[in-house]
C-alpha atoms as a PDB file:
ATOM      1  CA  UNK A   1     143.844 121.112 100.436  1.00  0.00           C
ATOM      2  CA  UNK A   2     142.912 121.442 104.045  1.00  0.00           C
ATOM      3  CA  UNK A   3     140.333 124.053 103.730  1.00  0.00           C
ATOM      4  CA  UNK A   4     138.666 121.895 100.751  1.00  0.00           C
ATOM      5  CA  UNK A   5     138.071 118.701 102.784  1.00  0.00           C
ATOM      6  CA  UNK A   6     137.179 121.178 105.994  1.00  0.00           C
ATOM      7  CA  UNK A   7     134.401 122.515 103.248  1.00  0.00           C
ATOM      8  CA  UNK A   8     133.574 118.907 102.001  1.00  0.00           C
ATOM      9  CA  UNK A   9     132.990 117.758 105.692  1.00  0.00           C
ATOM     10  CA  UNK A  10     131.150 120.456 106.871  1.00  0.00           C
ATOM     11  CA  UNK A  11     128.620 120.178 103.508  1.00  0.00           C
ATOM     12  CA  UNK A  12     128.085 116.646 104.216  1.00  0.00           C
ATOM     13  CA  UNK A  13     127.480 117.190 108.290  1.00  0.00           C
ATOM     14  CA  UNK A  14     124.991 119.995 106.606  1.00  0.00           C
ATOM     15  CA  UNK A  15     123.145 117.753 104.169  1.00  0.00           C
ATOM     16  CA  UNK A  16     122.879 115.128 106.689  1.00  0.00           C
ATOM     17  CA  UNK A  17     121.402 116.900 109.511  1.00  0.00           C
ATOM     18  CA  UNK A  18     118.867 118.676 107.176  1.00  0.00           C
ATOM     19  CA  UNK A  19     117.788 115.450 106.074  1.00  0.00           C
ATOM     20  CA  UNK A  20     117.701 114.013 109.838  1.00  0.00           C
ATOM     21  CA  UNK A  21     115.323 117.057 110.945  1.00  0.00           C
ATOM     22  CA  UNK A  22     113.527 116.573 107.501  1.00  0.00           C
ATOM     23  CA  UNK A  23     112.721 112.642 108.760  1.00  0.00           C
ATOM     24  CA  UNK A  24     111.875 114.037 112.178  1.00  0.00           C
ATOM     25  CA  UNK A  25     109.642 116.417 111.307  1.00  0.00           C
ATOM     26  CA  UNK A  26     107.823 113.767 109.336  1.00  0.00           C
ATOM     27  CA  UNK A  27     107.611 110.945 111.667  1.00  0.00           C
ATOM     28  CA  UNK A  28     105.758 113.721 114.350  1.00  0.00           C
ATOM     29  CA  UNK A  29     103.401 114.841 111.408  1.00  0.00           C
ATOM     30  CA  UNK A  30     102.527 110.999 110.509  1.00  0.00           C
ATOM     31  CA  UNK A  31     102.106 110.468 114.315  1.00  0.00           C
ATOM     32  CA  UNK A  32      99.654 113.638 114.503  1.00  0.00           C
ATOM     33  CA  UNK A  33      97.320 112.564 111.547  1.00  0.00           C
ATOM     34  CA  UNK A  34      97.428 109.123 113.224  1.00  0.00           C
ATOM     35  CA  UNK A  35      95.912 110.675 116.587  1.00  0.00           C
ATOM     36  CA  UNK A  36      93.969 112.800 115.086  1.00  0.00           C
ATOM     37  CA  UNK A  37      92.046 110.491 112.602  1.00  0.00           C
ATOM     38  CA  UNK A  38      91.809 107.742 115.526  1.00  0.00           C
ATOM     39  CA  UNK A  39      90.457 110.855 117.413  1.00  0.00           C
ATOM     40  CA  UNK A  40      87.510 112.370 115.331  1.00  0.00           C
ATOM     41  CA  UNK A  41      86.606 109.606 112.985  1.00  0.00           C
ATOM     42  CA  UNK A  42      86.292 106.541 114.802  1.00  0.00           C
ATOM     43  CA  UNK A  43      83.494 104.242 113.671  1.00  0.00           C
ATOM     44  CA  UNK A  44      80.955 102.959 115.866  1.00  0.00           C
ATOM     45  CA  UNK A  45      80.876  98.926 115.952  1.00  0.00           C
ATOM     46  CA  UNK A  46      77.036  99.295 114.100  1.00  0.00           C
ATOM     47  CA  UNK A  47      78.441 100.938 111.452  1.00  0.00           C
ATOM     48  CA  UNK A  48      81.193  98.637 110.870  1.00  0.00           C
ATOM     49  CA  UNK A  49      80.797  96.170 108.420  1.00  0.00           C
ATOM     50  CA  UNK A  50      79.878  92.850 109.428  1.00  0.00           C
ATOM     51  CA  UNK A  51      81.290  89.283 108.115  1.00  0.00           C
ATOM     52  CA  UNK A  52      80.157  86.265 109.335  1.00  0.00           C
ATOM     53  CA  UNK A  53      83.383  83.940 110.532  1.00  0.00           C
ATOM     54  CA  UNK A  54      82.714  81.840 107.211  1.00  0.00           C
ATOM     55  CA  UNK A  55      83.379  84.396 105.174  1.00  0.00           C
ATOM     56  CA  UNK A  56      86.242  85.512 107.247  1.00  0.00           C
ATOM     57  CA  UNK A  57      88.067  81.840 107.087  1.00  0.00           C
ATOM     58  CA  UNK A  58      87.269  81.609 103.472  1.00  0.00           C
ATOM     59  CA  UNK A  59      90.047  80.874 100.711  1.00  0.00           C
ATOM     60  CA  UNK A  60      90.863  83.495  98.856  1.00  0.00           C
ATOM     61  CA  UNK A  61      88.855  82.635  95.051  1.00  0.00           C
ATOM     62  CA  UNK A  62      91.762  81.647  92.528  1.00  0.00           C
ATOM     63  CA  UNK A  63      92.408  82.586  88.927  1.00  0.00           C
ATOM     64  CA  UNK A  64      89.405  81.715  86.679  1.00  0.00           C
ATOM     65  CA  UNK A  65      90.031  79.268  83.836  1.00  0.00           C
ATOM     66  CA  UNK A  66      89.824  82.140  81.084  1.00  0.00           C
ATOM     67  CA  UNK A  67      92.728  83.432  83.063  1.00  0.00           C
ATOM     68  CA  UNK A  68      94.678  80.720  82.959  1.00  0.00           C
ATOM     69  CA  UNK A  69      94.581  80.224  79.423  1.00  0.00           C
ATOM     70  CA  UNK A  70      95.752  83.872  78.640  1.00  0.00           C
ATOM     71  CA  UNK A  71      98.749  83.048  81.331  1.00  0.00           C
ATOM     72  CA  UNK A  72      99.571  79.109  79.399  1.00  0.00           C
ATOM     73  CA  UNK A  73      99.085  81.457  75.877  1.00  0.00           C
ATOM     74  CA  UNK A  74     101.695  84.039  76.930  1.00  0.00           C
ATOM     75  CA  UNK A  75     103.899  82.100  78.362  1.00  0.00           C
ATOM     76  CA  UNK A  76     103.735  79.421  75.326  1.00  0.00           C
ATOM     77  CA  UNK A  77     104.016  82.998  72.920  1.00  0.00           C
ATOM     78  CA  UNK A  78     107.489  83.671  74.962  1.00  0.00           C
ATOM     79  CA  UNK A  79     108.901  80.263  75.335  1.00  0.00           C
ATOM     80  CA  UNK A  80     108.489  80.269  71.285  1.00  0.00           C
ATOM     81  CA  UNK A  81     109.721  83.683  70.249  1.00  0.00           C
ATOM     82  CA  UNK A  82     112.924  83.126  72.651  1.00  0.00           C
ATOM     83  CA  UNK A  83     113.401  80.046  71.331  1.00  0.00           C
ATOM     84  CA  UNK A  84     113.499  81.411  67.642  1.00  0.00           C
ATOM     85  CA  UNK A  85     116.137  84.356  68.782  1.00  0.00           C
ATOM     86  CA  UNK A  86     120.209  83.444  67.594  1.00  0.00           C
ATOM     87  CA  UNK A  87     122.424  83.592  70.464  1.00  0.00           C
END
């Protein structure tokens, strides 16, 4: 009984550290394609595209009213068809 929770143990130590080298290797390969895209393709400030601060500040545009309807028409579809369902 020993030897099988000595085995146990020493697969889940195994698992586990694979997966914590597995994480570690990726963080330093995320961190390298972060440096070297900030490195070699950094746009100039004339090719960046420009807003004016109205546009910027603006509200996001809402749903239109054809929207809408299709939302209140669902929603009216479900409330019925529940509705008709026995409990």
């Amino acid at each position: 009984m020993d030897s099988l929770i000595s085995q146990g143990i020493n697969l889940a130590m195994f698992g586990m550290g694979t997966v914590f080298v597995f994480l570690t290797l990726l963080i330093f390969a995320t961190h390298l394609m972060s440096y070297l895209i900030n490195r070699f393709w950094i746009e100039s400030p004339d090719s960046a595209v420009s807003s004016t601060p109205d546009e910027l500040n603006a509200p996001p545009a809402g749903p239109s009213r054809q929207t809408i309807a299709i939302i209140a028409a669902v929603l009216r579809e479900h409330r019925q068809t529940r509705s008709d369902r026995p409990r």
